[in-house]
C-alpha atoms as a PDB file:
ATOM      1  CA  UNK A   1     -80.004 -96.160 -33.995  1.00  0.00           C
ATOM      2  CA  UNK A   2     -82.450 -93.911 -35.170  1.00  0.00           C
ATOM      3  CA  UNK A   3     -85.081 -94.483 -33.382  1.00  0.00           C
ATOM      4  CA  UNK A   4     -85.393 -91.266 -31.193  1.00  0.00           C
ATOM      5  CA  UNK A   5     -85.618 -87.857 -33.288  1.00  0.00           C
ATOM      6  CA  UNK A   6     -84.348 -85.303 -30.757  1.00  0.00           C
ATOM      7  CA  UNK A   7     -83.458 -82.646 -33.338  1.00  0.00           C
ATOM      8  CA  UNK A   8     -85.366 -80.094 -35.231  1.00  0.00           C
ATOM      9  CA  UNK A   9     -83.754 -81.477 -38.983  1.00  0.00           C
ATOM     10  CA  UNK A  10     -85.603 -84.197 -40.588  1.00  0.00           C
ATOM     11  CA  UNK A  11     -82.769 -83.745 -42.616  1.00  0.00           C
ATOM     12  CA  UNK A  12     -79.745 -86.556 -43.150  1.00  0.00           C
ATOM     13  CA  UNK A  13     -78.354 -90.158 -42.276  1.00  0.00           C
ATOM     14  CA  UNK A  14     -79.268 -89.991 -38.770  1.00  0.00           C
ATOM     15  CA  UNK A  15     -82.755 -89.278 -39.323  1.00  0.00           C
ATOM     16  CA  UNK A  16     -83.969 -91.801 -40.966  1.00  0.00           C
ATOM     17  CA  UNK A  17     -85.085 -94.684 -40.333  1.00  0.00           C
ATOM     18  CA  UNK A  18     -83.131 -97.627 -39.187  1.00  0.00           C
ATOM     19  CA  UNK A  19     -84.045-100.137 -42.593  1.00  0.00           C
ATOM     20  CA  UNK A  20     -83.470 -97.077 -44.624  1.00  0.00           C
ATOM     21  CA  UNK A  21     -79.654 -96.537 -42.808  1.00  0.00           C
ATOM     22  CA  UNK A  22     -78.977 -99.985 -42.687  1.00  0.00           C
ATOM     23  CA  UNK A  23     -79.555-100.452 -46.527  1.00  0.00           C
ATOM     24  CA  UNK A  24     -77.443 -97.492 -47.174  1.00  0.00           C
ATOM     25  CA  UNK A  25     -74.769 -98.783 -44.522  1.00  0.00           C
ATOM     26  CA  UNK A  26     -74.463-102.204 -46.595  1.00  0.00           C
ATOM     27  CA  UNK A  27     -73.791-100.951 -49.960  1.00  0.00           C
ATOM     28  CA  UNK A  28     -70.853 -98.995 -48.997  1.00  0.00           C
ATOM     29  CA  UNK A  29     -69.490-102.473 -47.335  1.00  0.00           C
ATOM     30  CA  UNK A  30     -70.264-104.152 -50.446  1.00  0.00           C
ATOM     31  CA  UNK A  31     -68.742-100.943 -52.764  1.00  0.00           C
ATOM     32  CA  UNK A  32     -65.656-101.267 -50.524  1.00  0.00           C
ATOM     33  CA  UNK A  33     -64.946-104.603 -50.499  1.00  0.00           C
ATOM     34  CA  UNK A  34     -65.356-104.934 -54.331  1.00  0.00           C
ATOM     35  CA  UNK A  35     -63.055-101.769 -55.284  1.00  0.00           C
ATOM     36  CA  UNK A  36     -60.313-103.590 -52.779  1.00  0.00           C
ATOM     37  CA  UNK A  37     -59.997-101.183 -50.119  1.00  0.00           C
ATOM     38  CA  UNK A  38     -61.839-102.720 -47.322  1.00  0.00           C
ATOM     39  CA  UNK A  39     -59.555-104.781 -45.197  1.00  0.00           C
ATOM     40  CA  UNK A  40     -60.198-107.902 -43.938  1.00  0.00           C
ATOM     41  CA  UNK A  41     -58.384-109.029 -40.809  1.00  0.00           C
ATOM     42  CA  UNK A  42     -56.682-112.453 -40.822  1.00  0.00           C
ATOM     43  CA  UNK A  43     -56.922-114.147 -36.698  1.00  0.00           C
ATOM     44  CA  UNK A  44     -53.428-113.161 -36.267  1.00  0.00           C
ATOM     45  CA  UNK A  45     -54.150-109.577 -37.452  1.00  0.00           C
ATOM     46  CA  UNK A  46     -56.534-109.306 -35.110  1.00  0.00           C
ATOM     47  CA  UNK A  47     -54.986-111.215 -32.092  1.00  0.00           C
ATOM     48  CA  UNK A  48     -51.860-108.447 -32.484  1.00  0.00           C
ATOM     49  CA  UNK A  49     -54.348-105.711 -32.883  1.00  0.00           C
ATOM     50  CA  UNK A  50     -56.441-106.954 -29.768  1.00  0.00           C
ATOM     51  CA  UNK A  51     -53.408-107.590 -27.232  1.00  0.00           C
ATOM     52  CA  UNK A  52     -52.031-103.844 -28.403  1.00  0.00           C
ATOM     53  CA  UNK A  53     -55.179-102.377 -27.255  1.00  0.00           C
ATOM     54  CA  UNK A  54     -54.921-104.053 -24.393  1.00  0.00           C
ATOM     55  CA  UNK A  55     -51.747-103.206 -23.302  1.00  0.00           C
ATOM     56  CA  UNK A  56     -52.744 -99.659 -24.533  1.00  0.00           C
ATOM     57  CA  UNK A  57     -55.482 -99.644 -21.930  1.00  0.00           C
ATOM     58  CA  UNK A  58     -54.182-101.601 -18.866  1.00  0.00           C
ATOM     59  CA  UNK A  59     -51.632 -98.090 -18.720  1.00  0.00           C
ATOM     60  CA  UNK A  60     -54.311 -96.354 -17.530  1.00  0.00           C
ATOM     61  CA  UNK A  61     -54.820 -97.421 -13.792  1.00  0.00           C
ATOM     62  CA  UNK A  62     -58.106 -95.128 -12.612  1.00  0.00           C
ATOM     63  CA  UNK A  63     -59.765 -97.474 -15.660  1.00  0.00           C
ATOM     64  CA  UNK A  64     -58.242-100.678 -14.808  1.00  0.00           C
ATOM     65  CA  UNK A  65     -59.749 -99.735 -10.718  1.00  0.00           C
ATOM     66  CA  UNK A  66     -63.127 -98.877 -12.478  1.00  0.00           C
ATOM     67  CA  UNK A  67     -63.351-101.677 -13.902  1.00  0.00           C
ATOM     68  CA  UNK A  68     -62.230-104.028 -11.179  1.00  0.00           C
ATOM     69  CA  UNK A  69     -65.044-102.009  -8.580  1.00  0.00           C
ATOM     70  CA  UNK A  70     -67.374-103.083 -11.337  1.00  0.00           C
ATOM     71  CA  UNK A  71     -66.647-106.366 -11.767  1.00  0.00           C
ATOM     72  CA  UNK A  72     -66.500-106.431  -7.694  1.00  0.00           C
ATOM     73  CA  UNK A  73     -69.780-104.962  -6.949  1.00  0.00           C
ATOM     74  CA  UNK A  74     -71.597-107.026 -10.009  1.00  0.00           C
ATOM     75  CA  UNK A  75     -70.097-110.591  -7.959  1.00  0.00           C
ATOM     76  CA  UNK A  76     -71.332-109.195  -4.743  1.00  0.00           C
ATOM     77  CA  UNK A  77     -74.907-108.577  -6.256  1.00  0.00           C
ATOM     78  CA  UNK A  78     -75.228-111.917  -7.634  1.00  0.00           C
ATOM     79  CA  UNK A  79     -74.099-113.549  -4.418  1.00  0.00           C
ATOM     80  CA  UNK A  80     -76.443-111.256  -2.401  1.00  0.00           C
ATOM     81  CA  UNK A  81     -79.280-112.241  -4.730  1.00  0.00           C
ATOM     82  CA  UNK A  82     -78.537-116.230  -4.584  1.00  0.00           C
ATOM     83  CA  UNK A  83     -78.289-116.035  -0.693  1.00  0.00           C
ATOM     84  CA  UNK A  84     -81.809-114.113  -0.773  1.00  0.00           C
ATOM     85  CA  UNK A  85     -83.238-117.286  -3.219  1.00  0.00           C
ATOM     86  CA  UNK A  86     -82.089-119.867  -0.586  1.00  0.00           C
ATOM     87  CA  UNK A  87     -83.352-117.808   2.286  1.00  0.00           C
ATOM     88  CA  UNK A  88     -86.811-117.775   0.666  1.00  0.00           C
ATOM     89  CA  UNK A  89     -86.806-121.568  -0.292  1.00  0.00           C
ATOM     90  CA  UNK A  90     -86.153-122.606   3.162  1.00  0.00           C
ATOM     91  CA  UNK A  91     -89.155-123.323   5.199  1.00  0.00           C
ATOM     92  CA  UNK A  92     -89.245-122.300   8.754  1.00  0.00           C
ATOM     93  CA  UNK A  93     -89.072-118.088   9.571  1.00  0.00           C
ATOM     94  CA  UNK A  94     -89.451-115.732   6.908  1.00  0.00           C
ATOM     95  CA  UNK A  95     -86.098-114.134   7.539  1.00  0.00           C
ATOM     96  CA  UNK A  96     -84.669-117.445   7.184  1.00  0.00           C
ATOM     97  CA  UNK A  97     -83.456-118.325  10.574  1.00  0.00           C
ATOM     98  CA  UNK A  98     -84.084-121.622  12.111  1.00  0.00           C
ATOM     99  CA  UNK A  99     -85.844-121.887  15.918  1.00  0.00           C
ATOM    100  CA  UNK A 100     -83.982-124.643  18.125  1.00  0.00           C
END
């Protein structure tokens, strides 16, 4: 949070330190929730709210292609990486290839 102190100000919220923030943070929950005007969703609240964001962001297709290149190029890793395991458990050649 504040844990880097890039600015010139020693001044305000962000610059102190992260107890100090949090401590402030926590009685504004608690002040909120006991003058009634924090809200509190219910699992169906949220479920609504969730699939409308969802349906808010699958509209926009460049994300929806980020994401999926992503997703594609983490699975790739992760098979490259278990293939490079097995190749180095194997005894024999160091690159893994078997002499007949």
């Amino acid at each position: 949070m504040a844990n880097s102190r890039t600015g010139t100000s020693n001044r305000g919220f962000a610059s102190m330190d992260e107890d100090k923030q949090r401590a402030i943070a926590s009685k504004g929950g608690r002040a909120a929730h006991a003058s009634g005007n924090a809200h509190q969703f219910s699992p169906d609240e949220a479920r609504v709210a969730g699939r409308k964001g969802g349906e808010a962001i699958s509209q926009d297709r460049q994300h929806m292609a980020a994401i999926g290149r992503e997703g594609g190029h983490a699975r790739h890793a992760a098979t490259r990486q278990q293939q490079q395991q097995q190749q180095q458990e194997m005894p024999g050649n160091p690159d893994g290839s078997q002499q007949g």
